[in-house]
PDB file of N, CA and C in Angstrom:
ATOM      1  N   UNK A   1       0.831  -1.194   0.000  1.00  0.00           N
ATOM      2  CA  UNK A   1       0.000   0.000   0.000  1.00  0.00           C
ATOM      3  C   UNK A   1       0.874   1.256   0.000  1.00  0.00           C
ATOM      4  N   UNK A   2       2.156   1.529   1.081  1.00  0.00           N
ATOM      5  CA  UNK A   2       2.712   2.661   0.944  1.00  0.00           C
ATOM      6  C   UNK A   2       3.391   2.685  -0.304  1.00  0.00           C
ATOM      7  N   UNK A   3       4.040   1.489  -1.061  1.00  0.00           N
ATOM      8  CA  UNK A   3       5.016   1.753  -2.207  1.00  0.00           C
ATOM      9  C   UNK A   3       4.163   2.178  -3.223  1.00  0.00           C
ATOM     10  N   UNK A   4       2.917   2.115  -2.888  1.00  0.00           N
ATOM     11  CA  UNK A   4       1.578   2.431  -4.102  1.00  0.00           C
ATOM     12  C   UNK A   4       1.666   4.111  -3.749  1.00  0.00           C
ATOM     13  N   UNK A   5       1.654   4.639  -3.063  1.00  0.00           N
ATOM     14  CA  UNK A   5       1.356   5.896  -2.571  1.00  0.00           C
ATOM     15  C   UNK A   5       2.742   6.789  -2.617  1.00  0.00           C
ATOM     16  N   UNK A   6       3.583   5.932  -2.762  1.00  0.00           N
ATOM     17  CA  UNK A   6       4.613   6.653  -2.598  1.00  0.00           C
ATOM     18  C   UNK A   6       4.794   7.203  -4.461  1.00  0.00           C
ATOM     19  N   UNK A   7       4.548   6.265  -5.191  1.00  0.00           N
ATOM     20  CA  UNK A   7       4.028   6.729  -6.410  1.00  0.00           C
ATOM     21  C   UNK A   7       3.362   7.398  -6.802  1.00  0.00           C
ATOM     22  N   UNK A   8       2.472   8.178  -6.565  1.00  0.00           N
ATOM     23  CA  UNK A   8       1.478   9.278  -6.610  1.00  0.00           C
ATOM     24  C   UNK A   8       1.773  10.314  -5.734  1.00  0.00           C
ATOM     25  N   UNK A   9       1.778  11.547  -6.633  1.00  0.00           N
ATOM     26  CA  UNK A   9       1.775  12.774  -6.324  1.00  0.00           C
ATOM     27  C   UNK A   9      -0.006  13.605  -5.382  1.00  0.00           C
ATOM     28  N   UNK A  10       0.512  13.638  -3.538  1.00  0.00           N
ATOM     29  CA  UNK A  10      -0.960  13.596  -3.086  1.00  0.00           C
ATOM     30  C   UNK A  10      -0.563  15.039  -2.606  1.00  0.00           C
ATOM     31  N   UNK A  11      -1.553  16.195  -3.312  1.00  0.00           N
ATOM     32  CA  UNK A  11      -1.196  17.411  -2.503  1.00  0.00           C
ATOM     33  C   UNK A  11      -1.604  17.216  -1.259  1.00  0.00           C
ATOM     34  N   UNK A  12      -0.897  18.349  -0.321  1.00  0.00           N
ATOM     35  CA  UNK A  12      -0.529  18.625   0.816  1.00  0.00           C
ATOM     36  C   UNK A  12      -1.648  18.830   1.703  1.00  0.00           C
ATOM     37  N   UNK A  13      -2.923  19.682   0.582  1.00  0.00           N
ATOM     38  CA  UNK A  13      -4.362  19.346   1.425  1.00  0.00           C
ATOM     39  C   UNK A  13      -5.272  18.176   1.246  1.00  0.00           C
ATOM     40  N   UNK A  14      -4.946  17.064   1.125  1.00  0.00           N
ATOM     41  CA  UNK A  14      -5.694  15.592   0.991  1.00  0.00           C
ATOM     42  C   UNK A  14      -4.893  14.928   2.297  1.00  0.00           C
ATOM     43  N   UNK A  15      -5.400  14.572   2.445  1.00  0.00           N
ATOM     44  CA  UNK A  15      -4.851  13.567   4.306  1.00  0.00           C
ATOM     45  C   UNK A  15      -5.751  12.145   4.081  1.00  0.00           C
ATOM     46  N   UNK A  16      -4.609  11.067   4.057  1.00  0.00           N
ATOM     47  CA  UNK A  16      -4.986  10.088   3.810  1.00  0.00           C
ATOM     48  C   UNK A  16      -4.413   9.132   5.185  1.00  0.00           C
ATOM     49  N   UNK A  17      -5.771   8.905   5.638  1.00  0.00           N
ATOM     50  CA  UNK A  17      -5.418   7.618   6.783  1.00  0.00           C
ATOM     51  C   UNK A  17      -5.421   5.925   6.172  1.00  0.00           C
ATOM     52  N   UNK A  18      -4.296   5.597   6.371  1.00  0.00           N
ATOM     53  CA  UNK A  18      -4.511   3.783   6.488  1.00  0.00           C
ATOM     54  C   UNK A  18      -4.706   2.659   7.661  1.00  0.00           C
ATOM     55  N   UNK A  19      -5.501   1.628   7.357  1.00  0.00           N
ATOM     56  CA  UNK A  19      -5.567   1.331   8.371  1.00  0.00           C
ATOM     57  C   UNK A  19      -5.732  -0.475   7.963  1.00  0.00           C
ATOM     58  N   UNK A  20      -4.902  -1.205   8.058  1.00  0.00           N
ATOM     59  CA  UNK A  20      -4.496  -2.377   7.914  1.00  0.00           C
ATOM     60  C   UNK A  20      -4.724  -3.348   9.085  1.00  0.00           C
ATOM     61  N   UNK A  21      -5.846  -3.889   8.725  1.00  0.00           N
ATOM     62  CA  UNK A  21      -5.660  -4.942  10.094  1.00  0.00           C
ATOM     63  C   UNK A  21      -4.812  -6.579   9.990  1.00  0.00           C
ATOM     64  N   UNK A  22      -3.852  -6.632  10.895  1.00  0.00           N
ATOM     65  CA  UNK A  22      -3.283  -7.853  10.786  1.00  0.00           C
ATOM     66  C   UNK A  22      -4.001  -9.261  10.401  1.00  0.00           C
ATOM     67  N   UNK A  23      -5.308  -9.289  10.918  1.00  0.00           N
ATOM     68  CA  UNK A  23      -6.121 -10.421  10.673  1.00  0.00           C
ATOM     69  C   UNK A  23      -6.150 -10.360   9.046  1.00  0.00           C
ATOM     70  N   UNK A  24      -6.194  -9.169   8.482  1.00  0.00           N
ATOM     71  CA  UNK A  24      -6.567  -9.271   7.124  1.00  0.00           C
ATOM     72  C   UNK A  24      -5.376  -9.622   5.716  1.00  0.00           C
ATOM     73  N   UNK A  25      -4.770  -9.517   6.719  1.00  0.00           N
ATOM     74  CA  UNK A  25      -3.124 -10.419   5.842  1.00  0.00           C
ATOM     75  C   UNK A  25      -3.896 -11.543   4.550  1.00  0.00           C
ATOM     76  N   UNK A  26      -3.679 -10.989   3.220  1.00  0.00           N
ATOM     77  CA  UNK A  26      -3.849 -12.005   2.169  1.00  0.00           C
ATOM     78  C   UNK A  26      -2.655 -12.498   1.561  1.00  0.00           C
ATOM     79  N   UNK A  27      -2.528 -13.340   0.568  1.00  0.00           N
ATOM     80  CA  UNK A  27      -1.542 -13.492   0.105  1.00  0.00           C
ATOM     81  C   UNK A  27      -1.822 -13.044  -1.874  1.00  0.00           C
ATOM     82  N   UNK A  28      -1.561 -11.662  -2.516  1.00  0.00           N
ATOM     83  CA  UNK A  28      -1.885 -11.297  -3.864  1.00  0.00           C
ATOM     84  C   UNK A  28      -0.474 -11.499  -4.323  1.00  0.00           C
ATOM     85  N   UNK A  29      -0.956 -10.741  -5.835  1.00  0.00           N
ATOM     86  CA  UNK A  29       0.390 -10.650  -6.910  1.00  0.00           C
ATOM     87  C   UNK A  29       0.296  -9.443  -6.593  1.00  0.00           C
ATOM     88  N   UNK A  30       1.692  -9.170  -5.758  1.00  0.00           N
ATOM     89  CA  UNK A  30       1.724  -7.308  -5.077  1.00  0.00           C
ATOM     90  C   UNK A  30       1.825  -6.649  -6.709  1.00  0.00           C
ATOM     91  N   UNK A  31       2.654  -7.160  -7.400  1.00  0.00           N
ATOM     92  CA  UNK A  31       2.694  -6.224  -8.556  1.00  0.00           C
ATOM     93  C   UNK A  31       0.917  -5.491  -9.027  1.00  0.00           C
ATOM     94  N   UNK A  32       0.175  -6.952  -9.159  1.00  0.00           N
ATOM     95  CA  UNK A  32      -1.201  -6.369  -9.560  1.00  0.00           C
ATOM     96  C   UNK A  32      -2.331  -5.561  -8.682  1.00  0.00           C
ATOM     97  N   UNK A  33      -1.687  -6.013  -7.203  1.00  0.00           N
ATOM     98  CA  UNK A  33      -2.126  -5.227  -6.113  1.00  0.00           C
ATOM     99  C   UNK A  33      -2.159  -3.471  -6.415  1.00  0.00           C
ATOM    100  N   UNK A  34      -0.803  -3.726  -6.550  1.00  0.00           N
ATOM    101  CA  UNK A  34       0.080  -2.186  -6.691  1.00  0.00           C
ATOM    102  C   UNK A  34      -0.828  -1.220  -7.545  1.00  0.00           C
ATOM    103  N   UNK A  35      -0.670  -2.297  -8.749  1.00  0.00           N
ATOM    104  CA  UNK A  35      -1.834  -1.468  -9.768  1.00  0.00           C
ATOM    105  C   UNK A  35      -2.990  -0.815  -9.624  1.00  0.00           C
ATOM    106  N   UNK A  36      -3.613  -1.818  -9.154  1.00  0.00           N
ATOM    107  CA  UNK A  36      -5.216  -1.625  -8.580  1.00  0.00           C
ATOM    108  C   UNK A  36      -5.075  -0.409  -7.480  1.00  0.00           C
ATOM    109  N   UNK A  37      -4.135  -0.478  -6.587  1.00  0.00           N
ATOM    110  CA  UNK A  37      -4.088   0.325  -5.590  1.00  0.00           C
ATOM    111  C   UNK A  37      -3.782   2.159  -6.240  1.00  0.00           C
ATOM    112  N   UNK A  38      -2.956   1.852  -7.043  1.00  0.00           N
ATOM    113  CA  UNK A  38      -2.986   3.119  -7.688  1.00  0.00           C
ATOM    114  C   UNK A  38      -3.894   3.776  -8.702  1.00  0.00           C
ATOM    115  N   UNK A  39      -4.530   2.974  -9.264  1.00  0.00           N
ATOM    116  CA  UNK A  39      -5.899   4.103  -9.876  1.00  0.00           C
ATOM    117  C   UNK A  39      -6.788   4.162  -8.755  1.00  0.00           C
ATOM    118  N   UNK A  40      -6.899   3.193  -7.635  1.00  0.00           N
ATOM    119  CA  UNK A  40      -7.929   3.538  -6.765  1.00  0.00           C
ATOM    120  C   UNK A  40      -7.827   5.187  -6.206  1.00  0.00           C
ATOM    121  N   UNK A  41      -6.230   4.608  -5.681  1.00  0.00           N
ATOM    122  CA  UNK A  41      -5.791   6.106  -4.940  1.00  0.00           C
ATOM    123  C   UNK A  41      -5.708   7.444  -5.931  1.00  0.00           C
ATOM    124  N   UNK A  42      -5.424   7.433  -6.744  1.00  0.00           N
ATOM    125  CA  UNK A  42      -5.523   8.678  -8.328  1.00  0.00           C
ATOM    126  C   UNK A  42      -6.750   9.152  -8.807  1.00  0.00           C
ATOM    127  N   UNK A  43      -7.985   7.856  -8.414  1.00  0.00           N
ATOM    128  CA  UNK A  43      -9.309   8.475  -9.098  1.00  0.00           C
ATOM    129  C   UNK A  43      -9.752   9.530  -7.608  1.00  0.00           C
ATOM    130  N   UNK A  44      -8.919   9.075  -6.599  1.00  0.00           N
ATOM    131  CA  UNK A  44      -9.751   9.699  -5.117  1.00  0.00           C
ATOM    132  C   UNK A  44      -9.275  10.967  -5.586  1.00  0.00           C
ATOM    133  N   UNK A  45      -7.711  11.287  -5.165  1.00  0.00           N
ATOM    134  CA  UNK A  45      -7.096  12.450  -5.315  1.00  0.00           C
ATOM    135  C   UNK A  45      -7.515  13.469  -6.610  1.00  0.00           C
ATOM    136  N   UNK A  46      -7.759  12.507  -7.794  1.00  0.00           N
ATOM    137  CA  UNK A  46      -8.513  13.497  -8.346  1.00  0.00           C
ATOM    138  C   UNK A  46      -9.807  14.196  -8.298  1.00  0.00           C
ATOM    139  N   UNK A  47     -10.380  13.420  -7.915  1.00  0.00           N
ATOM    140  CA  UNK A  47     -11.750  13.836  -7.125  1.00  0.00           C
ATOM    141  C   UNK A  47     -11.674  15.078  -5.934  1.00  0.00           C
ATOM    142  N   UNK A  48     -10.737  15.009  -5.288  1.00  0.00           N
ATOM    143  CA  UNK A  48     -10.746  16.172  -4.251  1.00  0.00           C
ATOM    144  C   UNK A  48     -10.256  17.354  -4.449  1.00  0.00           C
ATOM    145  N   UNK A  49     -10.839  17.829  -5.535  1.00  0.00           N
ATOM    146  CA  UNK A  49     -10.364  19.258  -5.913  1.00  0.00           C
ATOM    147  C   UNK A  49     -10.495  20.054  -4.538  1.00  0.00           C
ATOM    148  N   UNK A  50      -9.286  20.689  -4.205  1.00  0.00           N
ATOM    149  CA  UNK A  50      -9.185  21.539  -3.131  1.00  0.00           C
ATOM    150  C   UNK A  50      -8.544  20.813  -1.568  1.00  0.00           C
ATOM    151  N   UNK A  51      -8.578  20.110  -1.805  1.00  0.00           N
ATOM    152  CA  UNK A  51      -8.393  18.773  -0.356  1.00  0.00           C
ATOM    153  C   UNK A  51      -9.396  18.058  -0.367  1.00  0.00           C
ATOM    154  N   UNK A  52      -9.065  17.308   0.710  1.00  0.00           N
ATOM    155  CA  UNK A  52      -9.876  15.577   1.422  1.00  0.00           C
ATOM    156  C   UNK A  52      -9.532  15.233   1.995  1.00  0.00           C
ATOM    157  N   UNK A  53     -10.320  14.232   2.496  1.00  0.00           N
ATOM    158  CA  UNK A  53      -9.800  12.897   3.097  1.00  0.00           C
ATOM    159  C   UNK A  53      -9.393  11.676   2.198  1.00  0.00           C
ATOM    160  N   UNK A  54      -8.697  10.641   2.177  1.00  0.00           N
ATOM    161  CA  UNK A  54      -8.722   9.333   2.012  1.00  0.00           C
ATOM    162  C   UNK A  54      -8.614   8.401   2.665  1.00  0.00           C
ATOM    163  N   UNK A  55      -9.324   7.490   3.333  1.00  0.00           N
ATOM    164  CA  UNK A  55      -9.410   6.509   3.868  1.00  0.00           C
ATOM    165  C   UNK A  55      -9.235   5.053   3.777  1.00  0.00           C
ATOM    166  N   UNK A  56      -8.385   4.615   3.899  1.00  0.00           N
ATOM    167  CA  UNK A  56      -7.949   3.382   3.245  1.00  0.00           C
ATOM    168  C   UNK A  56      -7.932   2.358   4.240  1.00  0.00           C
ATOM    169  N   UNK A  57      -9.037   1.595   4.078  1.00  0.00           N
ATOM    170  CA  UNK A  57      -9.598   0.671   5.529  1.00  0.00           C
ATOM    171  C   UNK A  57      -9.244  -1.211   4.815  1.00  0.00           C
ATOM    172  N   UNK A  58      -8.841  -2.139   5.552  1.00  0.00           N
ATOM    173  CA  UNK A  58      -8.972  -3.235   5.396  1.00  0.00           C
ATOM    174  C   UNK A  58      -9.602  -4.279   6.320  1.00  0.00           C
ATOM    175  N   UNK A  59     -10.394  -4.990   5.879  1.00  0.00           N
ATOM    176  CA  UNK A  59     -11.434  -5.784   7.066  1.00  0.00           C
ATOM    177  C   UNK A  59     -11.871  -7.320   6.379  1.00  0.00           C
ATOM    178  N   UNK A  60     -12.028  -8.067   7.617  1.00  0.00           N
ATOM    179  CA  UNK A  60     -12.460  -9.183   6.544  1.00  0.00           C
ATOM    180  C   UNK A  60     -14.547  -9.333   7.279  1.00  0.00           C
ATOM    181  N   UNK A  61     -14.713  -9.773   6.509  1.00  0.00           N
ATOM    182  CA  UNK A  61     -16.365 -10.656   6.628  1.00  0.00           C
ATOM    183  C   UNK A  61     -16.357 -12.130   6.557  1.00  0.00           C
ATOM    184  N   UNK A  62     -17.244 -12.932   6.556  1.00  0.00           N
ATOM    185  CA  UNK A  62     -17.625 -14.180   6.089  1.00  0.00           C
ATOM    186  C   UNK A  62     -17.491 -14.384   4.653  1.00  0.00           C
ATOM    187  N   UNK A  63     -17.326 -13.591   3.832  1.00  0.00           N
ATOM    188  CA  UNK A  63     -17.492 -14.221   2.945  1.00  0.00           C
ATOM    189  C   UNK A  63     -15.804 -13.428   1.877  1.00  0.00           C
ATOM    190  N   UNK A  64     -14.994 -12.672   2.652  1.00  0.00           N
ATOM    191  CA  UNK A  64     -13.323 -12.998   2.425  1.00  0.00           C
ATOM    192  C   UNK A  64     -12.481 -11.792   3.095  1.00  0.00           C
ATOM    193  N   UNK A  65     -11.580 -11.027   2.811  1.00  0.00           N
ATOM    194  CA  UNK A  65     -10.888  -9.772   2.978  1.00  0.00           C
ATOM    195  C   UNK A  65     -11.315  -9.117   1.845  1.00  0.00           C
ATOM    196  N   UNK A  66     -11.769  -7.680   2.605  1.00  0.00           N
ATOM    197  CA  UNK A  66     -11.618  -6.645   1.780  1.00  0.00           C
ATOM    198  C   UNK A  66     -11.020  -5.030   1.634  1.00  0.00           C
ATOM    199  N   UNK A  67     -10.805  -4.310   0.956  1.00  0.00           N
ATOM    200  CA  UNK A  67     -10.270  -3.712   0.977  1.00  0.00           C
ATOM    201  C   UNK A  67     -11.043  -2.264   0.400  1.00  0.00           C
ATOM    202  N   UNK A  68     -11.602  -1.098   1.450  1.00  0.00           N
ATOM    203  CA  UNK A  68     -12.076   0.519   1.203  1.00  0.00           C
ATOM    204  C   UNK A  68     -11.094   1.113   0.906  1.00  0.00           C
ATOM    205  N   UNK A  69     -11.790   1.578   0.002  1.00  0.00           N
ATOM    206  CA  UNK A  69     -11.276   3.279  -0.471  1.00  0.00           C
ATOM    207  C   UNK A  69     -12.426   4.497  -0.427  1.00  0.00           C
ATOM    208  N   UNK A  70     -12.571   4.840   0.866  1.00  0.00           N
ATOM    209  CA  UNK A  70     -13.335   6.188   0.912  1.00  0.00           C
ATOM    210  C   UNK A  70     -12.771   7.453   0.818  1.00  0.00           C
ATOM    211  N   UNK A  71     -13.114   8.389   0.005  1.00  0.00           N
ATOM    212  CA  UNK A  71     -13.059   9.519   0.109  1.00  0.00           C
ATOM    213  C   UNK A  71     -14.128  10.571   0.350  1.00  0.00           C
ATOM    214  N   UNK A  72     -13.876  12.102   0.019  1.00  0.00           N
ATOM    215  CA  UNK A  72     -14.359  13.259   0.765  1.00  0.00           C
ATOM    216  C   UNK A  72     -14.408  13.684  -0.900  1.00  0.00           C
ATOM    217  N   UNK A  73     -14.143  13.179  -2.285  1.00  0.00           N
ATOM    218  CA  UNK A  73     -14.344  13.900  -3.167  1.00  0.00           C
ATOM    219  C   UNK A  73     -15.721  13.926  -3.858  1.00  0.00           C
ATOM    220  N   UNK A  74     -15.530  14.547  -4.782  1.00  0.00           N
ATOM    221  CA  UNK A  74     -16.946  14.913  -5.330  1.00  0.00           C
ATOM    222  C   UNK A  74     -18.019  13.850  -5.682  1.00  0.00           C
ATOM    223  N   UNK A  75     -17.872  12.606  -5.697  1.00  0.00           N
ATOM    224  CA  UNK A  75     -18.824  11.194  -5.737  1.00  0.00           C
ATOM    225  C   UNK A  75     -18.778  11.215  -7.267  1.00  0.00           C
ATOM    226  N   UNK A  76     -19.391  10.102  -7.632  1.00  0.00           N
ATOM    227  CA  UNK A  76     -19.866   9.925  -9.079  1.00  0.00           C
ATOM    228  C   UNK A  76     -21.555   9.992  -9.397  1.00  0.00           C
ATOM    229  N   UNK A  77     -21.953  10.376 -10.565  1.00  0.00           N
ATOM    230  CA  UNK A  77     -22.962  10.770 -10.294  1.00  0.00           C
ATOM    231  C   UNK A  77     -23.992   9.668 -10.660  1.00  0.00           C
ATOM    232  N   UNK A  78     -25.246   9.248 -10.278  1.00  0.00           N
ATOM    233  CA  UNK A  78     -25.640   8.071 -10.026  1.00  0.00           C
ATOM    234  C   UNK A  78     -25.743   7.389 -11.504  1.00  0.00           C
ATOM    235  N   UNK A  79     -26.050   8.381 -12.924  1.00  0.00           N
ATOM    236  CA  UNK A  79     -26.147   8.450 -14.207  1.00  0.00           C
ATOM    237  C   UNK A  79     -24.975   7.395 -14.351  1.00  0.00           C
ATOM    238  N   UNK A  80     -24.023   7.719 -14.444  1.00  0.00           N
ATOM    239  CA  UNK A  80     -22.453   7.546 -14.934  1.00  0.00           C
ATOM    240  C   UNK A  80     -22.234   5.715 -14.025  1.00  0.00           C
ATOM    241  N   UNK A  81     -22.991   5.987 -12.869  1.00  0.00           N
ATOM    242  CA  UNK A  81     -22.589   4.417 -12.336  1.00  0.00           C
ATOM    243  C   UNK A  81     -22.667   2.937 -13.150  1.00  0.00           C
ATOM    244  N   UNK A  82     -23.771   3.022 -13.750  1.00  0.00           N
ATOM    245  CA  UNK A  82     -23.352   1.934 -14.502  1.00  0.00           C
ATOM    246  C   UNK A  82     -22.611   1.529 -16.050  1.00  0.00           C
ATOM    247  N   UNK A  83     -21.564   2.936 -15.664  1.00  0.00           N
ATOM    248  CA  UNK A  83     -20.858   2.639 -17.030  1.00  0.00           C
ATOM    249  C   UNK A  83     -19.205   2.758 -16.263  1.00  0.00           C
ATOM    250  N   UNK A  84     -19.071   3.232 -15.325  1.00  0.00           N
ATOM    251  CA  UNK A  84     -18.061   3.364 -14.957  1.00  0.00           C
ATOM    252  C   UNK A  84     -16.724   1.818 -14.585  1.00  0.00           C
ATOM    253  N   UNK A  85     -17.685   0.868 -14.985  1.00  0.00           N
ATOM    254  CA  UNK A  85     -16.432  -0.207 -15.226  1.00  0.00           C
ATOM    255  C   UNK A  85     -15.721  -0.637 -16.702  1.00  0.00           C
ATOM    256  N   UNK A  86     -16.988   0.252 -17.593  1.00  0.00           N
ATOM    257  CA  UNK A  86     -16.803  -0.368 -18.661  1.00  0.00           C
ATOM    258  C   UNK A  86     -15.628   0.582 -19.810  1.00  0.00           C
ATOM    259  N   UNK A  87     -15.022  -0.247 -20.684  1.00  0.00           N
ATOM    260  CA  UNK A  87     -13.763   0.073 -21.081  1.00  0.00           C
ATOM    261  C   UNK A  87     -13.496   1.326 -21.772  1.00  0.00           C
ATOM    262  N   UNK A  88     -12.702   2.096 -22.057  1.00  0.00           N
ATOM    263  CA  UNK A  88     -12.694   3.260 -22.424  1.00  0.00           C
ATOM    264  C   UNK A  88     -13.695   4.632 -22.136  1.00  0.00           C
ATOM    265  N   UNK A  89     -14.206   4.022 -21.250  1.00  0.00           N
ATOM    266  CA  UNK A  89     -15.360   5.265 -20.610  1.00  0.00           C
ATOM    267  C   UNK A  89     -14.491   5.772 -19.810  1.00  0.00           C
ATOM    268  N   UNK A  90     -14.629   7.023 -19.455  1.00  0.00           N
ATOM    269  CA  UNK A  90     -13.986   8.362 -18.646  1.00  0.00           C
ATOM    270  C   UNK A  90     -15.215   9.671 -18.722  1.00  0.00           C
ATOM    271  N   UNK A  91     -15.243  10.392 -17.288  1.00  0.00           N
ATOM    272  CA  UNK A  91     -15.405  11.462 -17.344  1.00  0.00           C
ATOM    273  C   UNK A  91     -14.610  13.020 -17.234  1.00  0.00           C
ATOM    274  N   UNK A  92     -13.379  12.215 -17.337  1.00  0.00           N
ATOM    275  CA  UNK A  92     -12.075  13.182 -17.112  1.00  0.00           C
ATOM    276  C   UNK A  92     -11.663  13.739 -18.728  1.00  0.00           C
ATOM    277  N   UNK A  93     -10.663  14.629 -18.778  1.00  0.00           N
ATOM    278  CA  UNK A  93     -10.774  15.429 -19.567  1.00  0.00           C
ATOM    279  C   UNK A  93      -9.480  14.760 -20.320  1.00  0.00           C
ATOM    280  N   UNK A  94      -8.560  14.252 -19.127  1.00  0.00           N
ATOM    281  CA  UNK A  94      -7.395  13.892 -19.427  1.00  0.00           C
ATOM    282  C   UNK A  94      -7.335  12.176 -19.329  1.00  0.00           C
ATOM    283  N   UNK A  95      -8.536  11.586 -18.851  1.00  0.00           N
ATOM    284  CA  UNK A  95      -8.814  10.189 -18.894  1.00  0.00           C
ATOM    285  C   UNK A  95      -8.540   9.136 -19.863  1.00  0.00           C
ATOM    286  N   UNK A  96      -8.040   7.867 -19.833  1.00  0.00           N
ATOM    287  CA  UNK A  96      -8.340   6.850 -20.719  1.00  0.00           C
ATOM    288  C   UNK A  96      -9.266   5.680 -21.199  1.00  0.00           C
ATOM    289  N   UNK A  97     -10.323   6.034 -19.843  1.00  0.00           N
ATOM    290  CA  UNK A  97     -11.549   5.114 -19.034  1.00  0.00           C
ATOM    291  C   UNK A  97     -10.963   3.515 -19.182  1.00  0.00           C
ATOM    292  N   UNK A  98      -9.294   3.605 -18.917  1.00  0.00           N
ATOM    293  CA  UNK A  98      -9.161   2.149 -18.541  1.00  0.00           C
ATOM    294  C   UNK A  98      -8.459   1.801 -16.942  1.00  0.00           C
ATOM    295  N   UNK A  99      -8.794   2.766 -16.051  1.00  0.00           N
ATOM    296  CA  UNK A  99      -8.093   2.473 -14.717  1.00  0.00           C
ATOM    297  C   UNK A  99      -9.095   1.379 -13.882  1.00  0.00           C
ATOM    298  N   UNK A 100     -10.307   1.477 -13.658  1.00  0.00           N
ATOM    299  CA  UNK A 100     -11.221   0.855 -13.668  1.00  0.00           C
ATOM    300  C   UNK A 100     -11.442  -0.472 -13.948  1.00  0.00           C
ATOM    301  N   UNK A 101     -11.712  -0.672 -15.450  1.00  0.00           N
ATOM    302  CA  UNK A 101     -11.763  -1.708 -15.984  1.00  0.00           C
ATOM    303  C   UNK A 101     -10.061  -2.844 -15.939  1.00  0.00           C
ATOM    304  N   UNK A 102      -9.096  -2.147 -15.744  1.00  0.00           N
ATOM    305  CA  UNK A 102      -8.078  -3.066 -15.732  1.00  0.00           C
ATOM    306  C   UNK A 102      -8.432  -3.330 -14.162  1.00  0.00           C
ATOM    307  N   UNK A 103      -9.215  -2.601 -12.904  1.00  0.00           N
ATOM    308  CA  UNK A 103      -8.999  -3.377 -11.829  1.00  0.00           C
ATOM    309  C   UNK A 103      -9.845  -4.407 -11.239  1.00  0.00           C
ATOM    310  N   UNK A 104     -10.935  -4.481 -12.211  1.00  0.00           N
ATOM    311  CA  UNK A 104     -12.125  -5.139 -12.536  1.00  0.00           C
ATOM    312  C   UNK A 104     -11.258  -7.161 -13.072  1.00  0.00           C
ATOM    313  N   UNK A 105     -10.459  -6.359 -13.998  1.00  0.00           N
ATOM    314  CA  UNK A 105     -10.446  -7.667 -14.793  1.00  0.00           C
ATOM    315  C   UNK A 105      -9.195  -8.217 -13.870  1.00  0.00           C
ATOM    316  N   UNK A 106      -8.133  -7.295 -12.614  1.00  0.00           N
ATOM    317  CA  UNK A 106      -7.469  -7.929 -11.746  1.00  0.00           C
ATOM    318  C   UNK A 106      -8.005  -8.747 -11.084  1.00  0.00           C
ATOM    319  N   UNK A 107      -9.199  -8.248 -10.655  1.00  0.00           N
ATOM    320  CA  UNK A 107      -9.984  -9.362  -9.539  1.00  0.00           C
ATOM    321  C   UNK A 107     -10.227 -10.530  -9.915  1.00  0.00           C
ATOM    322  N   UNK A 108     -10.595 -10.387 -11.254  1.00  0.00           N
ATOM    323  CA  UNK A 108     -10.918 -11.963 -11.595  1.00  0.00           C
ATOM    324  C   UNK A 108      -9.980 -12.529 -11.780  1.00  0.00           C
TER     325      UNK A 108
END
């Protein structure tokens, strides 16, 4: 998670807490981890025009470990939700609408 962050440029007004619980120890391909972890963290920061929060929580349930990404930025708007996994979609100006969809197709 930090070598993910340490890669991204987070201005000075975004404050990002982590919070890793030992129980939630998995075993991934850190490389593809890494990935995923960084458009997660890039779509937040871009979202918080002006500052934020980021919250980066890990927990498990019954049914495996998982892993939040909350933020304080502007949300997506409910329109746009069901396109936002799909490939080359973006609402950014400077977007490729594939950060998403490559972390979609990590999971599987």
């Amino acid at each position: 998670m930090k070598n993910s962050l340490s890669m991204i440029h987070v201005p000075a007004d975004i404050e990002i807490s982590i919070e890793i619980l030992e129980a939630s120890k998995i075993t991934v391909d850190p490389t593809l981890m890494k990935r995923v972890f960084i458009n997660f963290i890039l779509n937040a920061v871009q979202a918080m025009h002006g500052g934020g929060k980021l919250a980066i929580k890990t927990f498990r349930t019954e049914e495996g470990a998982f892993i939040s990404f909350q933020d304080t930025g502007v949300g997506i708007p409910k329109e746009h939700m069901e396109m936002i996994w799909s490939p080359l979609y973006t609402t950014k100006a400077k977007g490729t609408g594939l950060g998403l969809t490559t972390c979609q197709h990590i999971e599987k």
